[in-house]
PDB file of N, CA and C in Angstrom:
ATOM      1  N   UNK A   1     -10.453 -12.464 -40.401  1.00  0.00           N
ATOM      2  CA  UNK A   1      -9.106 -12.195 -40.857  1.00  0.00           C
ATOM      3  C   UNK A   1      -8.192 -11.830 -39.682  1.00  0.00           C
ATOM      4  N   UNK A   2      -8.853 -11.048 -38.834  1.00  0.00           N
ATOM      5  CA  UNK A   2      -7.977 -10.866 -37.181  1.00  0.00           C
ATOM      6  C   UNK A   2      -7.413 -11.908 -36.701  1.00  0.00           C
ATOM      7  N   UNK A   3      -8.430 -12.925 -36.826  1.00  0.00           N
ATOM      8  CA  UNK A   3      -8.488 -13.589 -35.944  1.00  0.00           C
ATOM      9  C   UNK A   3      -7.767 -14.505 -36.529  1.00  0.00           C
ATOM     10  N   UNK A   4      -7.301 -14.541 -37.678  1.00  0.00           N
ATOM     11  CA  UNK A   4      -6.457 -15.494 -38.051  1.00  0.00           C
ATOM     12  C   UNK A   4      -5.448 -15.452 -37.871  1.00  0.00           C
ATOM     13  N   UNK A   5      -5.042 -14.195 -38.343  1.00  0.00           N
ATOM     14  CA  UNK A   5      -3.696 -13.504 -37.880  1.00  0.00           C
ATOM     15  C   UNK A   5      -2.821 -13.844 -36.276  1.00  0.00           C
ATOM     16  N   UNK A   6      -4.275 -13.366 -35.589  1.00  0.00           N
ATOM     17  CA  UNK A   6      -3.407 -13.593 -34.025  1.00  0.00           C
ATOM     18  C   UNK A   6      -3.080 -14.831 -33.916  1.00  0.00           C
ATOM     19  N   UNK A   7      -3.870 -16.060 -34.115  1.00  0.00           N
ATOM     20  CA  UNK A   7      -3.484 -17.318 -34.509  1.00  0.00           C
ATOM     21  C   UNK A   7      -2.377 -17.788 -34.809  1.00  0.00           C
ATOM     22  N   UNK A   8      -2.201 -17.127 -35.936  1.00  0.00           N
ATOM     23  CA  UNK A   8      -0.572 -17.168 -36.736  1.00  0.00           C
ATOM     24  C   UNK A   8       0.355 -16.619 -36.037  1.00  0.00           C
ATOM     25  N   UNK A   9       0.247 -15.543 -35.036  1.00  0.00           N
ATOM     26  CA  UNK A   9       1.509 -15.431 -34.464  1.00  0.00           C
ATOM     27  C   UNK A   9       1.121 -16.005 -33.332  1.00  0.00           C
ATOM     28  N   UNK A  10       0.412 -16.364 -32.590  1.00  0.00           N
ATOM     29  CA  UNK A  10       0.834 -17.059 -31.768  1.00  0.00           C
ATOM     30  C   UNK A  10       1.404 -18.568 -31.504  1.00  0.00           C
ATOM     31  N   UNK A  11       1.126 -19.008 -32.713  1.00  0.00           N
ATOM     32  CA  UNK A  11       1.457 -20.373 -33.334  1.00  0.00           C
ATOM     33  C   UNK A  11       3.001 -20.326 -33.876  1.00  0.00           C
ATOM     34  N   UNK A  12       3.440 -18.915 -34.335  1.00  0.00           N
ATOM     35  CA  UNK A  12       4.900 -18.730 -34.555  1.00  0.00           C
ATOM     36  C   UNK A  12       5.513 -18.602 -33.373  1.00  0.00           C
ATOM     37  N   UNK A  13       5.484 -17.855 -32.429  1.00  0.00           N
ATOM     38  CA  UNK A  13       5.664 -17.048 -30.566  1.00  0.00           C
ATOM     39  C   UNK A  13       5.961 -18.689 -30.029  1.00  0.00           C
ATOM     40  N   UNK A  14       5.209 -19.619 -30.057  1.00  0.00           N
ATOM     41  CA  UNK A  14       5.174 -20.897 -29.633  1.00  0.00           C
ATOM     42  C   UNK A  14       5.786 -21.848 -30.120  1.00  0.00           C
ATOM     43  N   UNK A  15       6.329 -21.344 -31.504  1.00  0.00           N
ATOM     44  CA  UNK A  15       7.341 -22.208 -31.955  1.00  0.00           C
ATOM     45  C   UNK A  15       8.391 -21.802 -31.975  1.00  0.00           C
ATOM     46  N   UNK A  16       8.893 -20.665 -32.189  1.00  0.00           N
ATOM     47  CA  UNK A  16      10.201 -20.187 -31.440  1.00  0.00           C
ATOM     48  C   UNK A  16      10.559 -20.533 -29.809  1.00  0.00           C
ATOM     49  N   UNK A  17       9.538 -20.105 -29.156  1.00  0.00           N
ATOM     50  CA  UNK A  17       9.547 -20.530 -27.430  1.00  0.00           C
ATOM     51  C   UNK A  17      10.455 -22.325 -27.280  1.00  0.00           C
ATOM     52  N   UNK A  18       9.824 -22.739 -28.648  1.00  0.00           N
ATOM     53  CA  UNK A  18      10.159 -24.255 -28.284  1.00  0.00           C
ATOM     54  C   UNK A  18      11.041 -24.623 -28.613  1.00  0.00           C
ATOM     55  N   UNK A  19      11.961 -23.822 -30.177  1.00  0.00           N
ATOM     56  CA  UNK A  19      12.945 -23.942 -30.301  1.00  0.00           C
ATOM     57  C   UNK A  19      14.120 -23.419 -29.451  1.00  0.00           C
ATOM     58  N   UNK A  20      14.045 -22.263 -28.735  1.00  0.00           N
ATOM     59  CA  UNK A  20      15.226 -21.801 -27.767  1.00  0.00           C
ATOM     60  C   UNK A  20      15.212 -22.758 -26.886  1.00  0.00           C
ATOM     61  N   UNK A  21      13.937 -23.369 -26.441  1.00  0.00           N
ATOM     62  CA  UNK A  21      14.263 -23.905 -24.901  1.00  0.00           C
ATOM     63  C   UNK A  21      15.407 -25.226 -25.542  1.00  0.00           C
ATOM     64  N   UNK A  22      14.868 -25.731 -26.915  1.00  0.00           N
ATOM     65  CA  UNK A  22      15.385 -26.899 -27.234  1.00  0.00           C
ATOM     66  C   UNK A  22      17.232 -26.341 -27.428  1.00  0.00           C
ATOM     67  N   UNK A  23      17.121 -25.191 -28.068  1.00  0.00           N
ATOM     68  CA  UNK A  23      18.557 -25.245 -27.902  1.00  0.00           C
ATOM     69  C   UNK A  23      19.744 -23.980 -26.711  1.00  0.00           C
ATOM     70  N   UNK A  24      19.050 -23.765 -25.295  1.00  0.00           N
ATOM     71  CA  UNK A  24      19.432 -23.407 -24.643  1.00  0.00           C
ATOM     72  C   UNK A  24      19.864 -24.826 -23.307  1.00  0.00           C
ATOM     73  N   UNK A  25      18.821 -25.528 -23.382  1.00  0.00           N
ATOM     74  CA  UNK A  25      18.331 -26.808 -22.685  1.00  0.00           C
ATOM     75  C   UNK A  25      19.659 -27.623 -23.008  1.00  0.00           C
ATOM     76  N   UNK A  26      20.306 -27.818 -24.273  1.00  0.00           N
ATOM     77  CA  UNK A  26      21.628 -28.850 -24.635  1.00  0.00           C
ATOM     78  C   UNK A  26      22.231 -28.748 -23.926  1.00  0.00           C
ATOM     79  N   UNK A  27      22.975 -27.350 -23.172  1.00  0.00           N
ATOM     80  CA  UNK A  27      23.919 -27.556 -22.245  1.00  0.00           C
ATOM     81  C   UNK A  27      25.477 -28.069 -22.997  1.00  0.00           C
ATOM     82  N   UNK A  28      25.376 -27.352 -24.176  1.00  0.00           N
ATOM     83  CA  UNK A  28      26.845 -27.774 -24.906  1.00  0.00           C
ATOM     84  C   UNK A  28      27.785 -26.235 -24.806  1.00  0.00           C
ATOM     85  N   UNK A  29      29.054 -26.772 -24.389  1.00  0.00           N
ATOM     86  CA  UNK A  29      29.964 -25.813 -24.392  1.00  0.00           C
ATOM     87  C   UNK A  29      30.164 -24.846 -25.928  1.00  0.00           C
ATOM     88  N   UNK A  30      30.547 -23.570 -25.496  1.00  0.00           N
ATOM     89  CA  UNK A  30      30.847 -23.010 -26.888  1.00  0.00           C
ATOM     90  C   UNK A  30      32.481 -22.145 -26.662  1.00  0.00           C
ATOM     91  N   UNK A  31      32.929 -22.634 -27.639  1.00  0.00           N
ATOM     92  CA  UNK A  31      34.418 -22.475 -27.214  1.00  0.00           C
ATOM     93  C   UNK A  31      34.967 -20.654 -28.020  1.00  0.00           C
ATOM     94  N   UNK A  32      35.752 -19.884 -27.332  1.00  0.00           N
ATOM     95  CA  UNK A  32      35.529 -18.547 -28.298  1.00  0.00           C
ATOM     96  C   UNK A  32      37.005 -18.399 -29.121  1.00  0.00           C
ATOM     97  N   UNK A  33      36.993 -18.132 -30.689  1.00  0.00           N
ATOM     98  CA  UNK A  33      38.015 -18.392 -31.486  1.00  0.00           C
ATOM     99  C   UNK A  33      39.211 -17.649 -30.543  1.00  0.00           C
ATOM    100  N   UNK A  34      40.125 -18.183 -31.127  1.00  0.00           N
ATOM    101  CA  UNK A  34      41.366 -17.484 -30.559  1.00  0.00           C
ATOM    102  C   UNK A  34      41.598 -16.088 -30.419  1.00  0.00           C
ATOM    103  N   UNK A  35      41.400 -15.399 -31.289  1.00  0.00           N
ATOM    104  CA  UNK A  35      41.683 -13.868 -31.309  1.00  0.00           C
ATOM    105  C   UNK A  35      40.951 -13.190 -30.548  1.00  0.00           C
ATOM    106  N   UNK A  36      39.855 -13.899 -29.934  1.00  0.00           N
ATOM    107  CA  UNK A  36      38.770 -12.895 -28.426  1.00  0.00           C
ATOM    108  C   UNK A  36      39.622 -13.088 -27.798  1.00  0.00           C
ATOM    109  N   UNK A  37      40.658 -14.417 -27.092  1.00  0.00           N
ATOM    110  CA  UNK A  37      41.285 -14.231 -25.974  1.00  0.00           C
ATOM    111  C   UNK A  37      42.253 -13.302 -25.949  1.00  0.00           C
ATOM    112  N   UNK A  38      41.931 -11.987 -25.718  1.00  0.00           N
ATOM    113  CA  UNK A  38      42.773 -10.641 -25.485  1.00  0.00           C
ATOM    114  C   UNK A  38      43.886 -11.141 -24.171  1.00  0.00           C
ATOM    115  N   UNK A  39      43.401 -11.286 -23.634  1.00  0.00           N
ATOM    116  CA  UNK A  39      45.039 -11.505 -22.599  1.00  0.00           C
ATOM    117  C   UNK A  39      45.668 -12.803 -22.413  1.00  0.00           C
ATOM    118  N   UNK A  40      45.018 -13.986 -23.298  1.00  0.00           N
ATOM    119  CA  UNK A  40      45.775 -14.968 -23.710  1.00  0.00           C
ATOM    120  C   UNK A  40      45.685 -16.445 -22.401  1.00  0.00           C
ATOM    121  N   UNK A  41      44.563 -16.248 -21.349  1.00  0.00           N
ATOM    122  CA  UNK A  41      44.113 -17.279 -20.340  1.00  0.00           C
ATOM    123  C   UNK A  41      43.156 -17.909 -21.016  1.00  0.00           C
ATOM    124  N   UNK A  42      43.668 -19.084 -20.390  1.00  0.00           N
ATOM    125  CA  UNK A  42      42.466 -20.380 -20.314  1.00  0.00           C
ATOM    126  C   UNK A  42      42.198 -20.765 -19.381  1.00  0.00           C
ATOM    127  N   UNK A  43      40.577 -20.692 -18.709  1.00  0.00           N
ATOM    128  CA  UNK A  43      40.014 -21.574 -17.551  1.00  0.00           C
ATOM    129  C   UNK A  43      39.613 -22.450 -17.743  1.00  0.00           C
ATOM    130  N   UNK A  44      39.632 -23.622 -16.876  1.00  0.00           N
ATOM    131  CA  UNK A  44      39.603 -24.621 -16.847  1.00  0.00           C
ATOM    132  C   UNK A  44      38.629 -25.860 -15.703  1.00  0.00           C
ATOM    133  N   UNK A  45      37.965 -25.613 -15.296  1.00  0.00           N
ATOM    134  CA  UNK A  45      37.224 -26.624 -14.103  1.00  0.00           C
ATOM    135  C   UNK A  45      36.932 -27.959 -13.985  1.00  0.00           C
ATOM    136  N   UNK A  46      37.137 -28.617 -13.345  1.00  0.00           N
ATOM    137  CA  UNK A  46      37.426 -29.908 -12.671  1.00  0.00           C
ATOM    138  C   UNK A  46      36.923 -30.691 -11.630  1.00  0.00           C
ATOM    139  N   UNK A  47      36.984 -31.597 -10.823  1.00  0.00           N
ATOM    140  CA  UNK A  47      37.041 -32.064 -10.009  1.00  0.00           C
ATOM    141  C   UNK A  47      38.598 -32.155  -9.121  1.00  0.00           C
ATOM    142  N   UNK A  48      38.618 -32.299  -7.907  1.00  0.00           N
ATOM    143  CA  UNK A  48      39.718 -32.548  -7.861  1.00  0.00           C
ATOM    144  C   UNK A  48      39.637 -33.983  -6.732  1.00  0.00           C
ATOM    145  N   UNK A  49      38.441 -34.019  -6.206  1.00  0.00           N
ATOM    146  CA  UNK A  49      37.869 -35.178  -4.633  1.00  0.00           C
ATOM    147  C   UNK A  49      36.260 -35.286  -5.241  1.00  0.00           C
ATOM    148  N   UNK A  50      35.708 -35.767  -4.921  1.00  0.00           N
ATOM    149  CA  UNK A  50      34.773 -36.664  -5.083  1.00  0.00           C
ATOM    150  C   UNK A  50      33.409 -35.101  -4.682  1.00  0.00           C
ATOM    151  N   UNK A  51      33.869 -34.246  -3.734  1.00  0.00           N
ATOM    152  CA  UNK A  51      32.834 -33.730  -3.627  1.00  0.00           C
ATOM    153  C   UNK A  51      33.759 -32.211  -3.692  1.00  0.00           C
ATOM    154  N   UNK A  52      34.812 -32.176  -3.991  1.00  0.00           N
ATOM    155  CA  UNK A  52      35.701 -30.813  -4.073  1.00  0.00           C
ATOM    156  C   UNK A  52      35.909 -30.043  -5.642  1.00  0.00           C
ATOM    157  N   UNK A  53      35.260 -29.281  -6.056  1.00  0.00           N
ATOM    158  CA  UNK A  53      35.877 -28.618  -7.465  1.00  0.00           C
ATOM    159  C   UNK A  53      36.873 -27.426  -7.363  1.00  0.00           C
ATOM    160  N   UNK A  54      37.938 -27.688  -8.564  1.00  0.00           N
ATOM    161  CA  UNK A  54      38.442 -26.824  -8.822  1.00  0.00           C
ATOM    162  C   UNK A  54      38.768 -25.800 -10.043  1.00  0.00           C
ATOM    163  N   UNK A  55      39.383 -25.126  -9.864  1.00  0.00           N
ATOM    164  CA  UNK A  55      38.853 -24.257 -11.367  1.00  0.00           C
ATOM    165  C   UNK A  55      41.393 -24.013 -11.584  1.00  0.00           C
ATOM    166  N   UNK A  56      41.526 -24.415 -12.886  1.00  0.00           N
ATOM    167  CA  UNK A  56      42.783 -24.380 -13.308  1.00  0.00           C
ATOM    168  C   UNK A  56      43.316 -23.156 -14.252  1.00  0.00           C
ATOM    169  N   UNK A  57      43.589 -22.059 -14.489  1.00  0.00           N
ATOM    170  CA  UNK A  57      43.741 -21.081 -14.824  1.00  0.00           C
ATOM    171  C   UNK A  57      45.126 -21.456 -16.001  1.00  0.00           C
ATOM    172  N   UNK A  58      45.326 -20.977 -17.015  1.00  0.00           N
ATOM    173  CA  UNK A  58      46.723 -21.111 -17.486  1.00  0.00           C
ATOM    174  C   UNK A  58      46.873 -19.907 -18.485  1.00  0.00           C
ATOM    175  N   UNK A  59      48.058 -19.930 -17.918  1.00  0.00           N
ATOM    176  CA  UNK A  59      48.364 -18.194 -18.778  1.00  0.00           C
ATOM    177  C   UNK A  59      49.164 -18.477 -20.039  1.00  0.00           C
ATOM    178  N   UNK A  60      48.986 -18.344 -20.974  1.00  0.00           N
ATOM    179  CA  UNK A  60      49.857 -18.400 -22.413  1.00  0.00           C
ATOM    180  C   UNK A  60      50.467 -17.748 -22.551  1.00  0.00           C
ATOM    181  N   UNK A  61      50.520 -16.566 -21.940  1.00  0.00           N
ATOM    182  CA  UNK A  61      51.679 -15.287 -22.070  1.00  0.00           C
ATOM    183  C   UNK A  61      53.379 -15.873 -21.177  1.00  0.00           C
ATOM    184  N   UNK A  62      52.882 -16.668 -19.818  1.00  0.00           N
ATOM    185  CA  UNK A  62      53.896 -16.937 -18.934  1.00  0.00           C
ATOM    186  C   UNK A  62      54.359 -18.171 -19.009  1.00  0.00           C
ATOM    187  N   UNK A  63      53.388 -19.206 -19.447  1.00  0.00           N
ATOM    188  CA  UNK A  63      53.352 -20.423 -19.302  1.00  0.00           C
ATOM    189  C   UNK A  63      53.291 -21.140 -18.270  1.00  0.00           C
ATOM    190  N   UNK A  64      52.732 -20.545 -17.321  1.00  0.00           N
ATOM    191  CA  UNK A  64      51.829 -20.858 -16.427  1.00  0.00           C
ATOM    192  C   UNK A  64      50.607 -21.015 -15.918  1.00  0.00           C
ATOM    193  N   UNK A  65      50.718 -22.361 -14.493  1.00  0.00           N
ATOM    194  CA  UNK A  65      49.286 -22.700 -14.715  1.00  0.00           C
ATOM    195  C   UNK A  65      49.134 -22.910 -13.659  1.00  0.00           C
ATOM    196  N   UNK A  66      48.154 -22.045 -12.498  1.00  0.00           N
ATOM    197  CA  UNK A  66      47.540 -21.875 -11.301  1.00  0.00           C
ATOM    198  C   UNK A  66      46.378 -23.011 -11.230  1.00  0.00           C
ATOM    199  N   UNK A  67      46.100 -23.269 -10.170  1.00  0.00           N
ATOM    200  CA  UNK A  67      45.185 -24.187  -9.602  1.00  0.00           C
ATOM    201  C   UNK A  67      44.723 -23.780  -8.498  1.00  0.00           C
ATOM    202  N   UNK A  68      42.956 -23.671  -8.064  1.00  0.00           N
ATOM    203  CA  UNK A  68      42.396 -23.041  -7.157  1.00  0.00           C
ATOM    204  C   UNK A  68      41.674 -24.137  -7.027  1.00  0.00           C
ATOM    205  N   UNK A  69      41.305 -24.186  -5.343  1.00  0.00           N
ATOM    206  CA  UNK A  69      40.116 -25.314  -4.984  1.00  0.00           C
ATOM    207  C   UNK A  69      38.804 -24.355  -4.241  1.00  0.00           C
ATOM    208  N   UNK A  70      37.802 -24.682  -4.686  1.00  0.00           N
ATOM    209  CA  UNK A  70      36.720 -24.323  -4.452  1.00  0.00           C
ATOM    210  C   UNK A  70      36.146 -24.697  -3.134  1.00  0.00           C
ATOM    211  N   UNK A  71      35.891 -23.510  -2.052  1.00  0.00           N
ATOM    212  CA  UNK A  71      35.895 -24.075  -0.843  1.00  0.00           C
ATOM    213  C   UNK A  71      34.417 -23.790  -0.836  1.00  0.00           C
ATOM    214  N   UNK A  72      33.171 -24.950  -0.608  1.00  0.00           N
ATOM    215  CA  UNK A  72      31.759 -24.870  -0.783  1.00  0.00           C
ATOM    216  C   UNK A  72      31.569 -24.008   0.648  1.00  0.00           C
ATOM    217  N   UNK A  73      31.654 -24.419   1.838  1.00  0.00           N
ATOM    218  CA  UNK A  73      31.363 -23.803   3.183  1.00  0.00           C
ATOM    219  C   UNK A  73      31.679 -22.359   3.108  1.00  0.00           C
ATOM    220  N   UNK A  74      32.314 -22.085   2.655  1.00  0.00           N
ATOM    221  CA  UNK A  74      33.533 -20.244   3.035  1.00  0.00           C
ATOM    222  C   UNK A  74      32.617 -20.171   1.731  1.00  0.00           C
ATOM    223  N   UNK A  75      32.644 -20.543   0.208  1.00  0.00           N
ATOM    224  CA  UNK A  75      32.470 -20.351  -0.721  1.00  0.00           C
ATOM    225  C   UNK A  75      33.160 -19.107  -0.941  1.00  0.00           C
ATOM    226  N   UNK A  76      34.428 -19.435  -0.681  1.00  0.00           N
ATOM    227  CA  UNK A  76      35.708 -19.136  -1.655  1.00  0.00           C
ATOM    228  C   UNK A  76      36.650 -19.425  -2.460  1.00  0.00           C
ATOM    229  N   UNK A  77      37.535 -19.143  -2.941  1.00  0.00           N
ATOM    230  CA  UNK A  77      38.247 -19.480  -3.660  1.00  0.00           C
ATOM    231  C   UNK A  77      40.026 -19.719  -2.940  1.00  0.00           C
ATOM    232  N   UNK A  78      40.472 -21.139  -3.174  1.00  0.00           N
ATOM    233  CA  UNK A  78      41.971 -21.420  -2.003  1.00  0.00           C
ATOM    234  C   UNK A  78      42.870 -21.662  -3.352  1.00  0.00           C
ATOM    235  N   UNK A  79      43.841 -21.005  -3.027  1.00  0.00           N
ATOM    236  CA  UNK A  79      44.986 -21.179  -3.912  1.00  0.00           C
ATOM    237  C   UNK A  79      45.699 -22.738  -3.046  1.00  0.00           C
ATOM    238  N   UNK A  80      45.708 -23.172  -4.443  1.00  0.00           N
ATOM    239  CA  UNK A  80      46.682 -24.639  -4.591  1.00  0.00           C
ATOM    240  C   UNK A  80      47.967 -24.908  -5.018  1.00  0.00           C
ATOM    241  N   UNK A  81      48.034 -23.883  -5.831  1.00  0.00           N
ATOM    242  CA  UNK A  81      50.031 -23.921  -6.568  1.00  0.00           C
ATOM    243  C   UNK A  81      49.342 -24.209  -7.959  1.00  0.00           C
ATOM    244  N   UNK A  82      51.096 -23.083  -7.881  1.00  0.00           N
ATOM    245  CA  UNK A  82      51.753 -22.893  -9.451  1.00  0.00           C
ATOM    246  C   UNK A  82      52.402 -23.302 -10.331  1.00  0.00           C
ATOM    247  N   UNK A  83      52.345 -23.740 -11.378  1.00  0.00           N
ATOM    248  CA  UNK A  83      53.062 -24.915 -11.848  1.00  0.00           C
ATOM    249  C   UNK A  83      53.557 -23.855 -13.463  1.00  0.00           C
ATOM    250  N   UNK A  84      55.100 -24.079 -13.831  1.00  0.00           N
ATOM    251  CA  UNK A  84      55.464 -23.415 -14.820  1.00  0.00           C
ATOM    252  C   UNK A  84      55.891 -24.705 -15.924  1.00  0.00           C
ATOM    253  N   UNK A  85      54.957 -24.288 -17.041  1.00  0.00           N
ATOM    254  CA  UNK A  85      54.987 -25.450 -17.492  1.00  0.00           C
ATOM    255  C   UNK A  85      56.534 -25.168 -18.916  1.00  0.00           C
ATOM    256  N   UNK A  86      57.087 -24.334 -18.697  1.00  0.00           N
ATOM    257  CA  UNK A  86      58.299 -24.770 -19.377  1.00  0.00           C
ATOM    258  C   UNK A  86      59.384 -25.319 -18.826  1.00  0.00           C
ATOM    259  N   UNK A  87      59.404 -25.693 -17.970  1.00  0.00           N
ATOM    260  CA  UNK A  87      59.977 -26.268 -16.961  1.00  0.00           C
ATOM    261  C   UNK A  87      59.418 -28.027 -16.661  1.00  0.00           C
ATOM    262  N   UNK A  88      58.233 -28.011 -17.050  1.00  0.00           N
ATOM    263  CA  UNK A  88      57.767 -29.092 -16.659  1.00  0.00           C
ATOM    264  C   UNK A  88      57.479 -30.006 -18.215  1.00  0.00           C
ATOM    265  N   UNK A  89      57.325 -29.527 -19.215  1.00  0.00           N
ATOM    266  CA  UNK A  89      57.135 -29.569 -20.262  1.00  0.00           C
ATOM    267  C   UNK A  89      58.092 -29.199 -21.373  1.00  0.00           C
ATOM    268  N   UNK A  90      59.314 -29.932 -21.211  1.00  0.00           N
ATOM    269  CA  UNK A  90      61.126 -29.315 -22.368  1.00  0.00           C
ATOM    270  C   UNK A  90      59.748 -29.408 -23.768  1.00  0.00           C
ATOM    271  N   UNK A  91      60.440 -28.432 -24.993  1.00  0.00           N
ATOM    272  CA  UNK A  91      60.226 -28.037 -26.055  1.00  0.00           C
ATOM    273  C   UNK A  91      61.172 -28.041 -26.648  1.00  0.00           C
ATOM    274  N   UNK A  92      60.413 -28.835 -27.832  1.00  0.00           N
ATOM    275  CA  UNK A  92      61.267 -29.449 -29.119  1.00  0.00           C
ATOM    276  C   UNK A  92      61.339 -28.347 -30.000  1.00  0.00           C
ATOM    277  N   UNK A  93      62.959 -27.955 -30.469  1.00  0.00           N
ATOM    278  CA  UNK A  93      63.403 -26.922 -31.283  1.00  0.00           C
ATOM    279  C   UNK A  93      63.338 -28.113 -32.561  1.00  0.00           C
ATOM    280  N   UNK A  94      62.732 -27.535 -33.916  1.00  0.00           N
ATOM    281  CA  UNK A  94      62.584 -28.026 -35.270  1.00  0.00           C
ATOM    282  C   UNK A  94      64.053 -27.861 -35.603  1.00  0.00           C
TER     283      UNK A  94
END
């Protein structure tokens, strides 16, 4: 009867093990509802050159939207410019 038991959980232990890996392993984005974003940014990452990434920041409070390039060597972070998107983007009054 022990011995069945340990059986059984280890046969459960091993099937959970297989289900996380299966769904940690997807690699699918999970997006968080609106009302977590407390200060109202969205990041954003990219490419910007073939071997250069960048990461795009945009603020909903200002309507602005920063752009940083990812420097691999320094492995820092280079400001690229600011772009105000009510300005760049007229809005239609109903």
């Amino acid at each position: 009867m022990k011995k069945t038991v340990i059986v059984a959980l280890i046969c459960i232990n091993a099937g959970l093990l297989a289900w996380l890996l299966v769904k940690v392993g997807t690699g699918e984005a999970q997006a968080l509802p609106g009302e977590v974003l407390h200060n109202n940014y969205i990041m954003i990452t990219g490419n910007i050159r073939e071997d250069d990434d960048a990461v795009y920041i945009l603020d909903l409070a200002t309507k602005r939207l920063a752009a940083w390039e990812f420097d691999a060597s320094k492995k820092q972070l280079r400001p690229l410019g600011v772009r105000r998107l009510s300005t760049d983007i007229p809005t239609r009054k109903p």
